[in-house]
C-alpha atoms as a PDB file:
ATOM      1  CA  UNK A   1       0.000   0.000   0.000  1.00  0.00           C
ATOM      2  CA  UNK A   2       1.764   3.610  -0.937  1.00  0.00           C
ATOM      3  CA  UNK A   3       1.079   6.040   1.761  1.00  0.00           C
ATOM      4  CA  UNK A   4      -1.175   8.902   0.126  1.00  0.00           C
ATOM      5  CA  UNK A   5       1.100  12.411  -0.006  1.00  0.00           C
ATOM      6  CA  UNK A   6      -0.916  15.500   0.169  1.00  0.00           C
ATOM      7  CA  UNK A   7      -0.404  19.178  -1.907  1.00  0.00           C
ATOM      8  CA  UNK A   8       0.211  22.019   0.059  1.00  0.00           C
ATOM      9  CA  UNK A   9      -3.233  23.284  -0.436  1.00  0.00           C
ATOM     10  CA  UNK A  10      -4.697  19.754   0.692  1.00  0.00           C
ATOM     11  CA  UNK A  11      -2.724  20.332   4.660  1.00  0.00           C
ATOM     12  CA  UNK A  12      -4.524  22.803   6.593  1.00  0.00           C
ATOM     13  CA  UNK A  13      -3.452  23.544   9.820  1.00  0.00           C
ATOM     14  CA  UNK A  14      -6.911  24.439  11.744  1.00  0.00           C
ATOM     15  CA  UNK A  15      -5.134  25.175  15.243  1.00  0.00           C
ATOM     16  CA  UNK A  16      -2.041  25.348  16.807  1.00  0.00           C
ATOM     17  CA  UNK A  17       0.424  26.138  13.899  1.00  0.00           C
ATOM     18  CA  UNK A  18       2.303  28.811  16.126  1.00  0.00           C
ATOM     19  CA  UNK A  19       3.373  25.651  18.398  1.00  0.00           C
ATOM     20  CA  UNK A  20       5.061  23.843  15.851  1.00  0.00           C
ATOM     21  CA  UNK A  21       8.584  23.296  15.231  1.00  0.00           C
ATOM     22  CA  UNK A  22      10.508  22.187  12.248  1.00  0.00           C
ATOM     23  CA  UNK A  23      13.367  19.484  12.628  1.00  0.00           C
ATOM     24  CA  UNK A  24      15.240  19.504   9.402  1.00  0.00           C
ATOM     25  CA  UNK A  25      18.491  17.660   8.786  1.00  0.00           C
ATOM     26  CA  UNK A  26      21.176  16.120   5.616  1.00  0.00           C
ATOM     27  CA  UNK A  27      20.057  17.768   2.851  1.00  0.00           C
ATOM     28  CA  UNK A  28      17.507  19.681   4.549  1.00  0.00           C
ATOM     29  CA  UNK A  29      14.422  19.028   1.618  1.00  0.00           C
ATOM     30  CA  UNK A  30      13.018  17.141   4.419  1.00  0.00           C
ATOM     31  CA  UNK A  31      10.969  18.872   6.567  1.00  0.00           C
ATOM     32  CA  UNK A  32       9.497  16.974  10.159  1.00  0.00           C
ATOM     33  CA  UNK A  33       7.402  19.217  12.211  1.00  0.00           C
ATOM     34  CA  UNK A  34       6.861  18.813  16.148  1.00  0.00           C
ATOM     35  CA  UNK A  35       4.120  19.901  18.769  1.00  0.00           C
ATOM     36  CA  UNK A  36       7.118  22.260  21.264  1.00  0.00           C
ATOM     37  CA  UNK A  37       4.387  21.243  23.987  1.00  0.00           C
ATOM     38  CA  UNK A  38       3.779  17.734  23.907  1.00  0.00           C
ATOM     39  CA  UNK A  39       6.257  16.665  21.291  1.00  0.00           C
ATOM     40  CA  UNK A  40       3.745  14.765  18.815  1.00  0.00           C
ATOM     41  CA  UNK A  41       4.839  14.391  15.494  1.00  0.00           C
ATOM     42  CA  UNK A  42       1.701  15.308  12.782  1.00  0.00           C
ATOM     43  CA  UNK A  43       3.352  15.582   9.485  1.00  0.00           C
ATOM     44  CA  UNK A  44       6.285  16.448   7.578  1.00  0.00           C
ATOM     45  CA  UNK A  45       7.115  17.802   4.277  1.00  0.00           C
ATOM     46  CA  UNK A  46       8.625  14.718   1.798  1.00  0.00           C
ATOM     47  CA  UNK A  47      11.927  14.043   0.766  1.00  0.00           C
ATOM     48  CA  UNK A  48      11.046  12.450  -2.104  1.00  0.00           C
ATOM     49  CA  UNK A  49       8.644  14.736  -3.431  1.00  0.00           C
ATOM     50  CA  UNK A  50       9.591  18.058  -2.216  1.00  0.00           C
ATOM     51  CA  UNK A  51       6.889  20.877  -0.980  1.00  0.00           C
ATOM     52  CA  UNK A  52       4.422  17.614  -0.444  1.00  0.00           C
ATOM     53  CA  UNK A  53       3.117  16.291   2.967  1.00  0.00           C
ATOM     54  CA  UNK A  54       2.420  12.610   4.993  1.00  0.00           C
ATOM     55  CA  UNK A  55       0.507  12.879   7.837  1.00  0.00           C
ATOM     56  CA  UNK A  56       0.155  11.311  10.957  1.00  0.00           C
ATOM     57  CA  UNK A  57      -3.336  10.522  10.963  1.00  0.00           C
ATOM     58  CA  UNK A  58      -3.531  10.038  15.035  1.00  0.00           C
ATOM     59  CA  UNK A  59      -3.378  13.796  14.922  1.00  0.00           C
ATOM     60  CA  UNK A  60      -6.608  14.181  12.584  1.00  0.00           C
ATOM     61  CA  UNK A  61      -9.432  14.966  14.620  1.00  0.00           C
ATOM     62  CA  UNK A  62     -12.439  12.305  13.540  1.00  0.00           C
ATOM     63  CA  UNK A  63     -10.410   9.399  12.204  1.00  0.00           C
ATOM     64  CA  UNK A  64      -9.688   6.604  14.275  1.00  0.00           C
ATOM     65  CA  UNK A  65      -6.463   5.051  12.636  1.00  0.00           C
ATOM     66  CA  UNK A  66      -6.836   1.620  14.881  1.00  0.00           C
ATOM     67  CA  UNK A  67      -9.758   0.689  12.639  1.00  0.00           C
ATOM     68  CA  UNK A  68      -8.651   2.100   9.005  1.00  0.00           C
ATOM     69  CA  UNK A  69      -8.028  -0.165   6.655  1.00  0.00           C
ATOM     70  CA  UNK A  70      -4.518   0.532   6.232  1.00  0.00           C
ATOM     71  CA  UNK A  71      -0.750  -0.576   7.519  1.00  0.00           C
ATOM     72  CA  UNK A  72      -0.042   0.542  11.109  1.00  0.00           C
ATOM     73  CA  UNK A  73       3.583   1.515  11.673  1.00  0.00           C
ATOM     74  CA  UNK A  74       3.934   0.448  15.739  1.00  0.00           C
ATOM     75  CA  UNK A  75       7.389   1.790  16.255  1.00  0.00           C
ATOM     76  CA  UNK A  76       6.807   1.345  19.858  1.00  0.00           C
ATOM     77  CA  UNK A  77       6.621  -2.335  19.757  1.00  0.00           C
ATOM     78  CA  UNK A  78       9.833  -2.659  17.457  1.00  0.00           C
END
């Protein structure tokens, strides 16, 4: 299954933009962004296709990801 990437004008940012921070690093085309409060991570800006976001979709108010029909990454569990 490909993850779905989304435009710039698909990612709104409802609430809370002024508490993010950006973690870049290498070549710097990647762009991870970071709650400064609690430290979630809800999307970042691709490497692969530059100026285009993946989203953490924990952070999307409505969806429960536990019951999507899609690949859960547990990184907790590794």
């Amino acid at each position: 299954m490909t993850p779905h990437i989304y435009s710039p004008e698909e990612l709104v940012v409802e609430s809370g933009a002024d508490q993010l921070s950006v973690y870049q690093f290498g070549s710097g085309v990647a762009k991870h962004y970071f709650c400064k409060v609690c430290g979630i991570y809800p999307f970042h800006q691709t490497m692969r296709k530059a100026g285009y976001y993946r989203v953490n979709v924990g952070c999307v108010n409505g969806l429960e990801p536990l019951v999507m029909p899609v690949e859960v990454f547990d990184g907790k569990s590794l």
